[in-house]
Each structure stands twice: as structure tokens, then as C-alpha cells.
Protein backbone atom coordinates (compact mmCIF):
# COMPACT_ATOMS: atom_id res chain seq x y z
CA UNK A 1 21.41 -32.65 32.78
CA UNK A 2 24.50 -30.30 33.38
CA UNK A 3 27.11 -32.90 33.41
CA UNK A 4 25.71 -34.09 29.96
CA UNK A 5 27.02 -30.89 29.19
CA UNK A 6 30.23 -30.54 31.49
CA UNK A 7 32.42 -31.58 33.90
CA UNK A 8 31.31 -32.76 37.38
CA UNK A 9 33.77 -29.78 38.61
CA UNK A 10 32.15 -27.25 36.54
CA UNK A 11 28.81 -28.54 36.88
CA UNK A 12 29.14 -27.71 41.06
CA UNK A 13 30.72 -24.18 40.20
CA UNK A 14 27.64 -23.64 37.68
CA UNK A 15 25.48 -24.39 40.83
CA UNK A 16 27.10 -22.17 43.25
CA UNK A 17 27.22 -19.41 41.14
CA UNK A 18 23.21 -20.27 40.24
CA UNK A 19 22.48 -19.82 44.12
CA UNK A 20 25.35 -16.85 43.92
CA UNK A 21 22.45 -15.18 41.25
CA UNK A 22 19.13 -15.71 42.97
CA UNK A 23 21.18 -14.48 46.00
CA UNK A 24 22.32 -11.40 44.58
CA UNK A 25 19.00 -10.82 42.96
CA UNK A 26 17.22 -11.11 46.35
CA UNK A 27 19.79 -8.20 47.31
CA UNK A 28 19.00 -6.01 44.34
CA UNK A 29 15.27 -6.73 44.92
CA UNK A 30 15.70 -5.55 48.97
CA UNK A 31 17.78 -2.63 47.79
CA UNK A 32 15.03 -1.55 45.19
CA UNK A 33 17.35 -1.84 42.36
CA UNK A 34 15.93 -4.42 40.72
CA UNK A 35 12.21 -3.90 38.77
CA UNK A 36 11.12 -0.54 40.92
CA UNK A 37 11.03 1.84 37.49
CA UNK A 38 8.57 1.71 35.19
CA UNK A 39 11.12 1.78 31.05
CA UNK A 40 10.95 5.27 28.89
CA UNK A 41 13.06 5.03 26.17
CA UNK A 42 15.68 7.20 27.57
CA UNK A 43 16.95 3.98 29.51
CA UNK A 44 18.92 1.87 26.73
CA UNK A 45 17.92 -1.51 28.92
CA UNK A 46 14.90 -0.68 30.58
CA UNK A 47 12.27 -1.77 28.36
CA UNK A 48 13.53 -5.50 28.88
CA UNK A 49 14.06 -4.99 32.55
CA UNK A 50 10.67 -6.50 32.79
CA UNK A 51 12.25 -9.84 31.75
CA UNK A 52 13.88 -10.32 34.67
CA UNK A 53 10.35 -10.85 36.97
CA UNK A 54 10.84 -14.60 36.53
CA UNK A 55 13.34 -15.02 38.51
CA UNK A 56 12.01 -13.25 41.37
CA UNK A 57 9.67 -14.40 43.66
CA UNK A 58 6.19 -14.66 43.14
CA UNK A 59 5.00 -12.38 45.28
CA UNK A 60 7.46 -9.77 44.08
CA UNK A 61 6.61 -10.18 40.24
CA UNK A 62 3.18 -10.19 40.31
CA UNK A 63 3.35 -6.24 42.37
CA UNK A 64 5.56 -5.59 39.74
CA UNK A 65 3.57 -6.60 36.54
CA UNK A 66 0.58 -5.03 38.09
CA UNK A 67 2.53 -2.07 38.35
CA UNK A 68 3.28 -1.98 34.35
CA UNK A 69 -0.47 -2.58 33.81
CA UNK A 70 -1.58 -0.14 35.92
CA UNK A 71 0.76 2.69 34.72
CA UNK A 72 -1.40 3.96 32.63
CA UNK A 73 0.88 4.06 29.34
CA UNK A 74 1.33 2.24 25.90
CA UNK A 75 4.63 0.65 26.26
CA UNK A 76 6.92 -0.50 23.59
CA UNK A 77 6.16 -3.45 21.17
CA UNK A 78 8.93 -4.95 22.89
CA UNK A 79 7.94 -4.07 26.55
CA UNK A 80 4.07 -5.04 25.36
CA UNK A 81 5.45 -8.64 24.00
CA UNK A 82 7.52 -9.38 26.79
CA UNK A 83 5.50 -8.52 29.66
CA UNK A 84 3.03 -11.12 27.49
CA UNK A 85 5.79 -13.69 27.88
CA UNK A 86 6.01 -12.99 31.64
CA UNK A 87 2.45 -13.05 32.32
CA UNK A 88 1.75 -16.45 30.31
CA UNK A 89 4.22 -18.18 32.17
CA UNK A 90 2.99 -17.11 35.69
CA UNK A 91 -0.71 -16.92 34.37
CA UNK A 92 -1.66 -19.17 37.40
CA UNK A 93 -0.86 -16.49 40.27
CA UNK A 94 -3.73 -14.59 39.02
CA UNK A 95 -6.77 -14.29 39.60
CA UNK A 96 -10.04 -14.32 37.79
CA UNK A 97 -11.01 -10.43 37.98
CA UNK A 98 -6.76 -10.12 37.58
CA UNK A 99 -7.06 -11.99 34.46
CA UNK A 100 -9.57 -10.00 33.19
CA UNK A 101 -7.53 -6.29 33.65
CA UNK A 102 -5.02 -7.52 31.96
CA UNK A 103 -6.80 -9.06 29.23
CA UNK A 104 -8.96 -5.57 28.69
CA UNK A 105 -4.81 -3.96 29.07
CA UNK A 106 -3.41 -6.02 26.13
CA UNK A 107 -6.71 -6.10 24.17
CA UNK A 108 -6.51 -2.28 23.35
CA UNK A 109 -2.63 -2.45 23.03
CA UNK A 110 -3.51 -5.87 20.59
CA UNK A 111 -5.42 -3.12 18.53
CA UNK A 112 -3.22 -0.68 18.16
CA UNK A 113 -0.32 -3.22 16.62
CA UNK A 114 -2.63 -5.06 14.33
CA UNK A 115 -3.14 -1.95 12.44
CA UNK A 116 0.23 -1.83 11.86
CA UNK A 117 0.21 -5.20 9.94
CA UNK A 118 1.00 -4.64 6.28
CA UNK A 119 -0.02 -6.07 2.96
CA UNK A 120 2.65 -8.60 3.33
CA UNK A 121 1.17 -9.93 6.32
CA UNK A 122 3.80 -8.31 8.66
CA UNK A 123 4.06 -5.89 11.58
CA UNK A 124 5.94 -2.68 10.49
CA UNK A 125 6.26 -0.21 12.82
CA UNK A 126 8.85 1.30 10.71
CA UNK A 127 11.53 3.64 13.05
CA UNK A 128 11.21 1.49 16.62
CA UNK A 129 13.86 0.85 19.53
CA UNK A 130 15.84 -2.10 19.40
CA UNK A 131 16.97 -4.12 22.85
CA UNK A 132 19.99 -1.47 23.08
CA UNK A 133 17.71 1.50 22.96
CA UNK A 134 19.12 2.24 18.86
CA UNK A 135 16.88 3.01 16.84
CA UNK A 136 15.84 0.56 13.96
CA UNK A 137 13.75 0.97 11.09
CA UNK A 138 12.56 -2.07 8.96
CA UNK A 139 10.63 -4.87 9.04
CA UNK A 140 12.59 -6.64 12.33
CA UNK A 141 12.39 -10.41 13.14
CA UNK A 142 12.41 -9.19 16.97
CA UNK A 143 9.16 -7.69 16.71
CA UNK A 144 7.30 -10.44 14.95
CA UNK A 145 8.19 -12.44 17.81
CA UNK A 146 7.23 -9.77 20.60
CA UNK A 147 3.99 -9.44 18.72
CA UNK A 148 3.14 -13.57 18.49
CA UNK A 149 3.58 -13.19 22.10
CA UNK A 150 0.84 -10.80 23.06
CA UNK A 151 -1.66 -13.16 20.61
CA UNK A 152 -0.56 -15.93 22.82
CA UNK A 153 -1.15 -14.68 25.75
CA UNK A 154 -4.26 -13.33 24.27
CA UNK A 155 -5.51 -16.60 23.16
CA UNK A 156 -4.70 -17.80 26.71
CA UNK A 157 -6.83 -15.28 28.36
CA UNK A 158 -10.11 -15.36 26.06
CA UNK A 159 -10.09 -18.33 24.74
CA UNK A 160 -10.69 -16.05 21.54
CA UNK A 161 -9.87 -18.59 17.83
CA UNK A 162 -9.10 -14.58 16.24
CA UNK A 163 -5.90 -14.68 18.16
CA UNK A 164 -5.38 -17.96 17.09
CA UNK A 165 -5.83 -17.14 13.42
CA UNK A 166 -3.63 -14.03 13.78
CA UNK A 167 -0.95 -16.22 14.52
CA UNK A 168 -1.30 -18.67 12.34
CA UNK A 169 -1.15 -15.78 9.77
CA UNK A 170 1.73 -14.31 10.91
CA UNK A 171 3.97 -17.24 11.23
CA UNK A 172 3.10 -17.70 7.83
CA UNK A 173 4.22 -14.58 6.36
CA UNK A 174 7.32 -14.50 8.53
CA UNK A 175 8.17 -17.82 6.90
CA UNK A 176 7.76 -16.76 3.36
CA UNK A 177 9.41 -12.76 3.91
CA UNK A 178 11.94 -13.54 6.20
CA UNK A 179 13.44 -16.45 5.24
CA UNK A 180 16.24 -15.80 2.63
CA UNK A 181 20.12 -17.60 3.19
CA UNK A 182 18.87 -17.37 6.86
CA UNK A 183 16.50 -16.13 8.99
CA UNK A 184 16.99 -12.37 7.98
CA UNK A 185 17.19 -9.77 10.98
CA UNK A 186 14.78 -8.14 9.40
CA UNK A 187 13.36 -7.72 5.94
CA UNK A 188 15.18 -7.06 2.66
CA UNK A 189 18.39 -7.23 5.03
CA UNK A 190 21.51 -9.99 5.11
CA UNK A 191 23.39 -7.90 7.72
CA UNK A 192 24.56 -10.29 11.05
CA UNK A 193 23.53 -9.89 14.04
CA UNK A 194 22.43 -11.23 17.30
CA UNK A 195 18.31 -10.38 16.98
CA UNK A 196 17.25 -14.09 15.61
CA UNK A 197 18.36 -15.23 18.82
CA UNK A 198 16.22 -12.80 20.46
CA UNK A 199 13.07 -13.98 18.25
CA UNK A 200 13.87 -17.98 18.52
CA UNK A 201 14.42 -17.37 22.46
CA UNK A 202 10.61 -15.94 22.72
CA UNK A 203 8.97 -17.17 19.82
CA UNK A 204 10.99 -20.26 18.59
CA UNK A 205 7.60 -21.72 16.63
CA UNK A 206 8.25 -18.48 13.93
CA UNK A 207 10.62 -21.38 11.51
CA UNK A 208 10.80 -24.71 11.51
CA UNK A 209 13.95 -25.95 13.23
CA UNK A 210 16.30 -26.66 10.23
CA UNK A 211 15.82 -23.48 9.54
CA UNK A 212 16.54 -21.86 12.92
CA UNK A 213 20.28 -24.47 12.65
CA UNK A 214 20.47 -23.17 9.26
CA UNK A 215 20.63 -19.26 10.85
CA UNK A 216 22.93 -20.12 13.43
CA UNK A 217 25.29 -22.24 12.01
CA UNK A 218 26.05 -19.15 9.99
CA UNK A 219 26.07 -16.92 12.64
CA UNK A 220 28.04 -19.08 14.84
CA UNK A 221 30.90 -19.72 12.35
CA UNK A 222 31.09 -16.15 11.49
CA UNK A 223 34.38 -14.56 13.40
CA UNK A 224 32.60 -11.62 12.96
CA UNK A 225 30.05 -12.48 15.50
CA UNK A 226 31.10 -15.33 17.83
CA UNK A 227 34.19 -14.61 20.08
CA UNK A 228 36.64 -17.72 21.45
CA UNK A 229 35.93 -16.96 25.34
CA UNK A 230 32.30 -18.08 24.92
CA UNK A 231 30.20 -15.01 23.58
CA UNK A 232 29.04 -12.96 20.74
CA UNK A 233 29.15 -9.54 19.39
CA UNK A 234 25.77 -7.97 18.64
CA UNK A 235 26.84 -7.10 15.46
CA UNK A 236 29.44 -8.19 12.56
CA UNK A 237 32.37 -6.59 12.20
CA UNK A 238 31.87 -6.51 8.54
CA UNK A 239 28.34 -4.26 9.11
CA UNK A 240 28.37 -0.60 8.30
CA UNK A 241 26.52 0.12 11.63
CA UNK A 242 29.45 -1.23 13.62
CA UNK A 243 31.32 1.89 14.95
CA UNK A 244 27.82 3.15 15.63
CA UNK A 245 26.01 -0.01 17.64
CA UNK A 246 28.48 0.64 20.20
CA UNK A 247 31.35 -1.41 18.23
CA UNK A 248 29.53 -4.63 18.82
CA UNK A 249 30.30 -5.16 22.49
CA UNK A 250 29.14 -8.97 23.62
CA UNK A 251 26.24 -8.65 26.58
CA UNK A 252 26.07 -11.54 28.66
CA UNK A 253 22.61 -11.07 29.10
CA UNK A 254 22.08 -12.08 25.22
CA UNK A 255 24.78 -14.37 25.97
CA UNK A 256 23.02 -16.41 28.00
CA UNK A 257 20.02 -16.36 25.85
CA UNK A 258 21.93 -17.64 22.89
CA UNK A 259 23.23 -20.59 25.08
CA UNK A 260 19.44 -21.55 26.14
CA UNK A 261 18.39 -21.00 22.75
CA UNK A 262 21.09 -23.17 21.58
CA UNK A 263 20.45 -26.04 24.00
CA UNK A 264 16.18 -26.32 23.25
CA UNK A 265 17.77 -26.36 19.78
CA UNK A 266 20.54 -29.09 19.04
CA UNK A 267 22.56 -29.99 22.13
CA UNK A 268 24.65 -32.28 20.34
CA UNK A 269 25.75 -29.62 17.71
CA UNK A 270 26.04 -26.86 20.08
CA UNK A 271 27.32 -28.68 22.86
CA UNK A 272 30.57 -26.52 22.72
CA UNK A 273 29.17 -22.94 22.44
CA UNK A 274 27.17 -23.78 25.02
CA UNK A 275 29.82 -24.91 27.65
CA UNK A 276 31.89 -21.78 26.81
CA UNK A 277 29.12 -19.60 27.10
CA UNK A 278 28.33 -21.21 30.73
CA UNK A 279 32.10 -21.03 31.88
CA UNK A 280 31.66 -17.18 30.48
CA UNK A 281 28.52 -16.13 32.24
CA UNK A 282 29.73 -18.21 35.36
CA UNK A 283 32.99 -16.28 35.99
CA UNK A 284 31.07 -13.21 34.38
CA UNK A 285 29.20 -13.32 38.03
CA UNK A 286 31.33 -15.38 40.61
CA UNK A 287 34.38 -12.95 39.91
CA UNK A 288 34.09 -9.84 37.69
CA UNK A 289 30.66 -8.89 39.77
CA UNK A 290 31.27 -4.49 40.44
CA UNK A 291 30.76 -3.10 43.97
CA UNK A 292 28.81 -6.35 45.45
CA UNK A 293 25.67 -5.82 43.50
CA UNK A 294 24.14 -7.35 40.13
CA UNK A 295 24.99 -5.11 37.12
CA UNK A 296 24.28 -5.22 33.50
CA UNK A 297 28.67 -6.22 32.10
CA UNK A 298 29.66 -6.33 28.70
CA UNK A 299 32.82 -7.25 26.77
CA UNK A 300 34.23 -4.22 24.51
CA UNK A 301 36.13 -5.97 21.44
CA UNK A 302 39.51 -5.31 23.55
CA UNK A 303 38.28 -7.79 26.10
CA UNK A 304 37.71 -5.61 28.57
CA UNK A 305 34.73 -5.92 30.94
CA UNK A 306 32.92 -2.55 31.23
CA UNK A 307 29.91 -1.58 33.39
CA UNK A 308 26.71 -0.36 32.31
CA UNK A 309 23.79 0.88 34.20
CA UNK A 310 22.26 -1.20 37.08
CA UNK A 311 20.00 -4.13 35.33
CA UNK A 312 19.31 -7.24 36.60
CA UNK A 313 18.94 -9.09 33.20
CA UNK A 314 22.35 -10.35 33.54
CA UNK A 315 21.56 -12.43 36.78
CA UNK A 316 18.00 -13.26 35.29
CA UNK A 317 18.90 -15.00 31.94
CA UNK A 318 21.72 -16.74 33.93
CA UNK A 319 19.22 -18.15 36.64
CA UNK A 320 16.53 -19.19 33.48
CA UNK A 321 19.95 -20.47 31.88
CA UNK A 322 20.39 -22.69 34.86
CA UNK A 323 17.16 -23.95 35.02
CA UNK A 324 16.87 -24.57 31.25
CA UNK A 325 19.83 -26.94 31.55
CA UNK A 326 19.57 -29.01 35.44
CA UNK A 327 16.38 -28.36 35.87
């Protein structure tokens, strides 16, 4: 419940700006803003834009994930793994010959990024594009999760124990290569930043949870990462990447991840990250929203809201923040 987790003041406002959202998203939806272009990797944001499709209506997401499938390309592992999120969690809108497109779609792609498992059990795709559109090479926590996503929804679809076993598999060499002080960010790597909240948002059965605590308690008391007004910088201060990962501005779109994340987690631990991140993300929309429309904001390390392109993940993780919590 919300008011486990606030006041009875700011659990209302929380509401209202929830309705505020779905609202606004409705608007960006009508105004073919929101989920009418298919990602390249020219778009720093686009390849999670498809994220946002659950918090549109049904009718609306299901044109739109037909739209991916029928494009005719091989997307990104993580377009391919979160579209496989999407699709498992509205796998009742479709139908039966539906079901079977998509499972022939994700079969092939399934193909393609099991030959890129290695000998330690691992998918390595070596240079690939991170949530920001950088480019990242390594081993990346981000991707085993995108890619235990697509043998979900896999296993879902065919009924298939291979998928099964492939996951099994994987878990277990994420578990023994990717486990060091804390869950690394991505093999042979102790740098800090925000991409194990990414994984344990989509694929939170990677670790156990002591050892998902164990990651954020460090990256939560780091003043490198977590910032008093209730957010986090994608990357530490302390990195060498810094200057370069655009100085570790804090998205409210991973923002409100990291607050969902935090509540499946350990309420009771993370009760106060959680409410500042909700009082954030609130005000975020109610008051700092740019020309009447949903936009992508984040905070530069002077505290100063800036606009980025038009995305709609900002309003989407709020509304699945929402419903995580008083639903």
C-alpha cells in the first residue's frame, strides 16, 4: 500500500500525478509521439521506447508490437529482450496464429544470440549499445538479463524444456562470473553504475536476493551514485568514463526503476530511497513537465533539469511505479 510507504497527503498527490501520466500518455499516443518509430541506433533512447507499450492501452500496444515484428529487422539484444518482456506480460491479447509469428520472430533472433554464448557460459556480444546509446564492450549484466528474457518468453510460447535448460544454464554462469564484492556491471569490472538495476528490474531471478541487497547497499551508500533529492547518477563520479557518459546525469526513467526494484526487494530497508524517489518523479511530472507534453528529463550534476528528446519512458516507469506500489 502507498501510505505504508508515505503520508496520506503524499499518497493523494502520488495519485493525481499517476492519472496526470496515463493522461499525458493518452496525449502523446493521439499526437503520435509516443511508440510511432520503429529504434536505429542513431536514437540514444529509442531502443527502450518499446518499454513504454505497457502502459498504453491494449489495443494500442499490441499495433505497436506487431509493428516491431513485422519490420522486417534484427533489433538490438536489448530491443529483442525487452519487446520479450512486453509480449510475456500481455501474452493473452494474442492470438493463436499471433502467437505463432512471433514465436517463428524470436526463434531465429534466439539463434543468432545463442551463438554468441561463450565458453564461460555467457552471452558476449563484445562492442554493443548500452540504454544511453554508448557504446559498451564487455561481458554486461544488462544483456544477460535481456537475453533470459527472450528464453522466457520462448519457453512460454513452445512449451520447448531447451529454453528452459538455457536458462537454467545461464543463471548459473551469471552467478559464478558475475558475482565478485557485488553484482559486477559486467565482467572483470568493479566500476559503479546504475545497469544492475536495469538487470534485477527485468530479470531479478539472475542472484539470489542477499545478493541483489548486497549490490545495492553499496551502490546506494555510494555519494558517488545516489543524490539527496531522491535519484541516482548513472555513473560514479570516481569512474574514468564520467566526463564521457554524459557526466552521470540522473534519468528519472531509471529512477523510477530503481524505486520498483527497490520495493519487490526490501521495503523495510529501502523504505527511504523509495519515498524520495516517488516525491522526485512526482514533482518531476506534476511541475517541471516542458511545453504540455511527456518528455524524457534528466538532472545534470548542477541540479538542473534539462530536456532530452521526446520519450515516453519517463511517464511509463512512473505509471508501472504506481502500480507496483497501490496496486
Amino acid at each position: 500500500m502507498v501510505t505504508d510507504l508515505i503520508t496520506m497527503k503524499d499518497a493523494e498527490f502520488f495519485q493525481a500525478v499517476y492519472r496526470r501520466g496515463l493522461a499525458l500518455m493518452s496525449r502523446g499516443v493521439a499526437a503520435q509521439k509516443v511508440l510511432f518509430a520503429l529504434p536505429n541506433e542513431k536514437r540514444p533512447l529509442s531502443h527502450l521506447d518499446i518499454m513504454s507499450v505497457l502502459a498504453v492501452l491494449p489495443s494500442i500496444r499490441k499495433d505497436a508490437i506487431n509493428r516491431y515484428i513485422r519490420s522486417g529487422k534484427d533489433f538490438s539484444i536489448a530491443t529483442t529482450g525487452i519487446l520479450s518482456w512486453v509480449i510475456a506480460n500481455a501474452a493473452s491479447e494474442f492470438s493463436h496464429s499471433e502467437k505463432i509469428e512471433i514465436e517463428e520472430y524470436f526463434t531465429k533472433l534466439e539463434e543468432g544470440f545463442d551463438g554468441k554464448i561463450n565458453s564461460r557460459g555467457l552471452l558476449d556480444l563484445g562492442d554493443s549499445y548500452d540504454w544511453s546509446g554508448q557504446s559498451r564492450r564487455g561481458i554486461l549484466i544488462e544483456n544477460q538479463a535481456y537475453y533470459a528474457k527472450i528464453l522466457d518468453l520462448l519457453s512460454l510460447l513452445t512449451n520447448d524444456d531447451i529454453y528452459a535448460f538455457k536458462k537454467k544454464r545461464l543463471i548459473r554462469s551469471v552467478r559464478e562470473k558475475l558475482d565478485g564484492a557485488y553484482v559486477l556491471d559486467r565482467a572483470d569490472s568493479l566500476e559503479m553504475t546504475i545497469n544492475p538495476f536495469l538487470a534485477a528490474f527485468f530479470a531479478p531471478e539472475l542472484f539470489r536476493k542477499e545478493d541483489w541487497e548486497k549490490t545495492f547497499d553499496s551502490l546506494l551508500k555510494s555519494e558517488n551514485l545516489w543524490i539527496f533529492w531522491g535519484g541516482l547518477r548513472t555513473l560514479s563520479q570516481s569512474d574514468e568514463n564520467f566526463i564521457a557518459a554524459r557526466n552521470g546525469e540522473s534519468w528519472f526513467f531509471i529512477n523510477n526503476i530503481v524505486a520498483i526494484v527497490l520495493y519487490r526487494l526490501n521495503l523495510e530497508k529501502y523504505r527511504g530511497f523509495i519515498n524520495k524517489i516517488i516525491l522526485a518523479s512526482s514533482k518531476n511530472i506534476n511541475w517541471q513537465e516542458h511545453a504540455g507534453r511527456p518528455c524524457e528529463l534528466v538532472m545534470t550534476t548542477g541540479n538542473k533539469i534539462r530536456l532530452k528528446d521526446f520519450c515516453s519512458l519517463t511517464l511509463a516507469t512512473y505509471i508501472y511505479l504506481y502500480r507496483s506500489i497501490a496496486l
